[in-house]
N, C-alpha and C. Protein backbone atom coordinates (compact mmCIF):
# COMPACT_ATOMS: atom_id res chain seq x y z
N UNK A 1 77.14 120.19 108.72
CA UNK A 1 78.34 120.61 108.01
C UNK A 1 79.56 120.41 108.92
N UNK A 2 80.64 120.11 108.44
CA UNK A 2 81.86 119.35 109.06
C UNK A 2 82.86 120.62 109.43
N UNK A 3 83.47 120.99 110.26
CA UNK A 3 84.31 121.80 110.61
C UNK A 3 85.16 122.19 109.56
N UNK A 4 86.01 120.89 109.32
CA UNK A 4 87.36 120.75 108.98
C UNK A 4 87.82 119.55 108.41
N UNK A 5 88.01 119.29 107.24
CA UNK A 5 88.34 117.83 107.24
C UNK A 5 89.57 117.44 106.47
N UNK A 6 90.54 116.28 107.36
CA UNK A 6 91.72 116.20 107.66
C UNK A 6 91.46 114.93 105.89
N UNK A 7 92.95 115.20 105.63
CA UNK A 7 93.46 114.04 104.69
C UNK A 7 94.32 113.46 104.20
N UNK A 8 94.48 112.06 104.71
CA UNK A 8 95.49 111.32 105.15
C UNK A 8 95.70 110.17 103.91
N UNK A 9 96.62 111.06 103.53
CA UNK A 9 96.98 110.11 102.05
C UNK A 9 97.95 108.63 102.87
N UNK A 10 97.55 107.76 102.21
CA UNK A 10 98.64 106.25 103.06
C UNK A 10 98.99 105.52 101.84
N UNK A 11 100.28 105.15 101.52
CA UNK A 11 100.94 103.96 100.65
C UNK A 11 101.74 103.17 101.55
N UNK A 12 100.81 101.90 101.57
CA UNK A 12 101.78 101.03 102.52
C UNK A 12 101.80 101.66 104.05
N UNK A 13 101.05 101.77 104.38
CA UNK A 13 100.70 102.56 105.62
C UNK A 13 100.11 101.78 106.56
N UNK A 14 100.54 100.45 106.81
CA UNK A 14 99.86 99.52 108.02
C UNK A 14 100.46 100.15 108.87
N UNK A 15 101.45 99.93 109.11
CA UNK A 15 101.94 100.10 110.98
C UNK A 15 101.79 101.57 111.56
N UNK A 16 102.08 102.55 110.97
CA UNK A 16 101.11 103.62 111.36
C UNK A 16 99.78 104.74 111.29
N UNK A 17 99.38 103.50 110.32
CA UNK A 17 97.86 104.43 109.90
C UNK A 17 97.12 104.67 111.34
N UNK A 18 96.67 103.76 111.59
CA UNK A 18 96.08 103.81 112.83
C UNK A 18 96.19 104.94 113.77
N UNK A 19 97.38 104.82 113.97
CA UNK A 19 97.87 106.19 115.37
C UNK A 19 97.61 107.32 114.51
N UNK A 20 97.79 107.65 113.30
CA UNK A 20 97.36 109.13 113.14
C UNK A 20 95.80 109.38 113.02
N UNK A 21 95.42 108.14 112.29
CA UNK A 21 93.85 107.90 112.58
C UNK A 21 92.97 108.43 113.73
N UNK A 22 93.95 107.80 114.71
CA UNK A 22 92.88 107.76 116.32
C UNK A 22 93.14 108.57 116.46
N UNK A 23 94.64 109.95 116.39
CA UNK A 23 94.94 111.07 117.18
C UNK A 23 93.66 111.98 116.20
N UNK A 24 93.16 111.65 115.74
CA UNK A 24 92.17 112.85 114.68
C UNK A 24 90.65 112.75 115.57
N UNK A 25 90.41 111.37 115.59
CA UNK A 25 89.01 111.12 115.95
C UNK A 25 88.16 112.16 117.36
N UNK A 26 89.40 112.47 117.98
CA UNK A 26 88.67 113.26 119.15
C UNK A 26 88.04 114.73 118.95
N UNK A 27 88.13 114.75 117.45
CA UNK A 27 87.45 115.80 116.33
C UNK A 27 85.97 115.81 116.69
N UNK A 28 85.74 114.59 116.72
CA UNK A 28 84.02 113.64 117.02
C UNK A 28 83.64 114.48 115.21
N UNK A 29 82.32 114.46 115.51
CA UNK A 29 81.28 114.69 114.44
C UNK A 29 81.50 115.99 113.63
N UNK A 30 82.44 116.75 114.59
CA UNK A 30 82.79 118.25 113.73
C UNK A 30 83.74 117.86 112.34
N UNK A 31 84.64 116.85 112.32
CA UNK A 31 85.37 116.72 111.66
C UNK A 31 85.21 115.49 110.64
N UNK A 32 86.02 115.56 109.38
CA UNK A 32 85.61 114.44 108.40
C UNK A 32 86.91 113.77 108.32
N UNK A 33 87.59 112.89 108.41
CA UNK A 33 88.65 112.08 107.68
C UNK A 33 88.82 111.38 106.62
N UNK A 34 89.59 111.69 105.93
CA UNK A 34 89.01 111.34 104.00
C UNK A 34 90.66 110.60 104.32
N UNK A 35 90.09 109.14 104.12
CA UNK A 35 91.36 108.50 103.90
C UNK A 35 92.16 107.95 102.53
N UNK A 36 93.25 108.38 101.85
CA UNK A 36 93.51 108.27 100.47
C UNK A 36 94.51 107.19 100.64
N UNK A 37 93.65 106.14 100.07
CA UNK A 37 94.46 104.93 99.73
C UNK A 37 95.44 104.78 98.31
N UNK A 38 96.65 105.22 98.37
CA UNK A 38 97.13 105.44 97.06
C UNK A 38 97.77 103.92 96.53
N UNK A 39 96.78 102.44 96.39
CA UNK A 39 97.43 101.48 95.58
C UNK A 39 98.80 100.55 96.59
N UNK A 40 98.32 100.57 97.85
CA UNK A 40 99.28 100.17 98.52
C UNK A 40 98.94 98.50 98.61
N UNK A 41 99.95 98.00 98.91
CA UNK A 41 100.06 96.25 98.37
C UNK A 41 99.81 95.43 99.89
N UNK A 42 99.96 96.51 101.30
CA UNK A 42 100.15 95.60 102.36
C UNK A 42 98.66 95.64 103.13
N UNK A 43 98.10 95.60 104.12
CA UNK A 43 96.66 95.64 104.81
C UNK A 43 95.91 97.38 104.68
N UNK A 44 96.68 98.16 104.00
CA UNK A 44 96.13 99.66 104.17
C UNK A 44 94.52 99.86 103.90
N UNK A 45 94.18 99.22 102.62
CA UNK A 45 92.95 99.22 102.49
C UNK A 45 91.69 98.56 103.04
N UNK A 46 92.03 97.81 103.83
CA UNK A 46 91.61 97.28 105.03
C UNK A 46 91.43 97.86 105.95
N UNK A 47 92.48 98.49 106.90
CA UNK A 47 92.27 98.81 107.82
C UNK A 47 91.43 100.35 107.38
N UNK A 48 91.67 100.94 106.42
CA UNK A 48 90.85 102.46 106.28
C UNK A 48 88.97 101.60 106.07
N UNK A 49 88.76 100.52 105.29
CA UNK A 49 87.84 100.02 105.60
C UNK A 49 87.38 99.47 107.00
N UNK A 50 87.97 99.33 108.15
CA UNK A 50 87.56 98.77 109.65
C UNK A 50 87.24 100.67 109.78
N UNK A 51 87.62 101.09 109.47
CA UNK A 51 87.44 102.88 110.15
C UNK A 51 86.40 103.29 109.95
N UNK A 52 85.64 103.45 108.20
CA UNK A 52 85.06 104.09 107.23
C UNK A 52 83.52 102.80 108.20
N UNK A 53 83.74 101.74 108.48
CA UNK A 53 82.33 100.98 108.70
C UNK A 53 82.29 101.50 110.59
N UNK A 54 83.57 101.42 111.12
CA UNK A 54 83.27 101.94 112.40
C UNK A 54 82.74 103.37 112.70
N UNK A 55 83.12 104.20 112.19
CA UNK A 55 82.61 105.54 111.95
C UNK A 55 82.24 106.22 110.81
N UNK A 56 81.39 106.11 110.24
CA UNK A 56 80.82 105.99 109.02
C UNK A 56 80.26 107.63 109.02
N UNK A 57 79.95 108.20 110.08
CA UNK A 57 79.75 109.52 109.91
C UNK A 57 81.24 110.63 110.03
N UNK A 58 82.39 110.15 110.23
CA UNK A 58 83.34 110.80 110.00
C UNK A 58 84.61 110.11 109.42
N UNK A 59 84.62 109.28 109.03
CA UNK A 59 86.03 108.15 108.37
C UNK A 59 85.29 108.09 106.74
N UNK A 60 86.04 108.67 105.92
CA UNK A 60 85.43 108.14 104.62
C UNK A 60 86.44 107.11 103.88
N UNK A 61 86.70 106.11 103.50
CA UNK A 61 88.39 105.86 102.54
C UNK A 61 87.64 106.22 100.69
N UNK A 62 88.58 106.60 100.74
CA UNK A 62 89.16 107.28 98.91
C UNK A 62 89.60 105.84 98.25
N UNK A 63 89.05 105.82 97.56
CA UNK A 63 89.23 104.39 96.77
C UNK A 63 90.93 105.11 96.02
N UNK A 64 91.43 104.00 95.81
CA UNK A 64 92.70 104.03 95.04
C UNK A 64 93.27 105.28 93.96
N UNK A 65 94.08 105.93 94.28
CA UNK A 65 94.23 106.78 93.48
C UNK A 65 95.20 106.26 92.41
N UNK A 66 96.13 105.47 91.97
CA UNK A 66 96.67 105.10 91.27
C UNK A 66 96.46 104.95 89.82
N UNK A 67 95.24 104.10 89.71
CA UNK A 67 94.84 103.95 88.15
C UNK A 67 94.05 104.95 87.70
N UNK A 68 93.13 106.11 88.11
CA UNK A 68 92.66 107.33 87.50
C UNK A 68 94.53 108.06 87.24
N UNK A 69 94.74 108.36 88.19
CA UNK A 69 96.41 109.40 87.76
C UNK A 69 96.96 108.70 86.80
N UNK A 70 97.34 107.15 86.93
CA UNK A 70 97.86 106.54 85.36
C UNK A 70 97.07 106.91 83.90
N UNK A 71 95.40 106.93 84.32
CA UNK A 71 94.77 107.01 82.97
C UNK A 71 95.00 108.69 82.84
N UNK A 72 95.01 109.47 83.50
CA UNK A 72 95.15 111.22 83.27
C UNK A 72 96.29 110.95 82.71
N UNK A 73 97.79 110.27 82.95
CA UNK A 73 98.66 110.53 82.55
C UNK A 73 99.19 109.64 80.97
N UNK A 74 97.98 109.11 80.65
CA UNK A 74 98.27 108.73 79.50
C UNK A 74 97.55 109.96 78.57
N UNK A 75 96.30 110.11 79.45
CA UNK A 75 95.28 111.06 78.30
C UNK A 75 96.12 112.36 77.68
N UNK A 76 97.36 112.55 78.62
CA UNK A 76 98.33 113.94 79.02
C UNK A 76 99.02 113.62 77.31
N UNK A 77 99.65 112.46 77.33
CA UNK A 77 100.39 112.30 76.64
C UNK A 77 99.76 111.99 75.21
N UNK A 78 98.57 111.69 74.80
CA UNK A 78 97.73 111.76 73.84
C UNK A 78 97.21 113.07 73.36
N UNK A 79 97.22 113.77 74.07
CA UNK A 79 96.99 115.63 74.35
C UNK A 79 97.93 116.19 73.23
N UNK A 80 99.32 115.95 74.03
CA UNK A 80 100.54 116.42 73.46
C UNK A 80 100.65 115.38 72.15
């Protein structure tokens, strides 16, 4: 069971994903990093994938949040 686990939402988040990335890792195995890729257009989902295969017991990436919140926000408006 994981201590604590940190979550690092990124849009367009190349040039500093990384550094907040690595400042977490010295967590080691106590900690989980759930990385939320929210639909970003530049290398983000990439690099949370080099993380999630390098440390696979504490880097997870969150697949895209964009198109579930678009489909909630249509279902919203079908509601009403």
């Amino acid at each position: 069971m994981k201590l604590i686990s940190f979550v690092v939402p990124c849009y367009n988040s190349q040039e500093y994903m990384r550094h907040c990335i690595d400042t977490l890792l010295p967590g080691g195995d106590q900690i989980e990093i759930l990385i939320v890729n929210d639909g970003s257009s530049d290398n983000t989902a990439a690099i949370a994938d080099e993380y999630e295969k390098k440390y696979p017991d504490i880097c997870r990436k969150i697949k895209d949040m964009v198109v579930p919140l678009i489909q909630e926000s249509k279902m919203q408006k079908e509601f009403i």
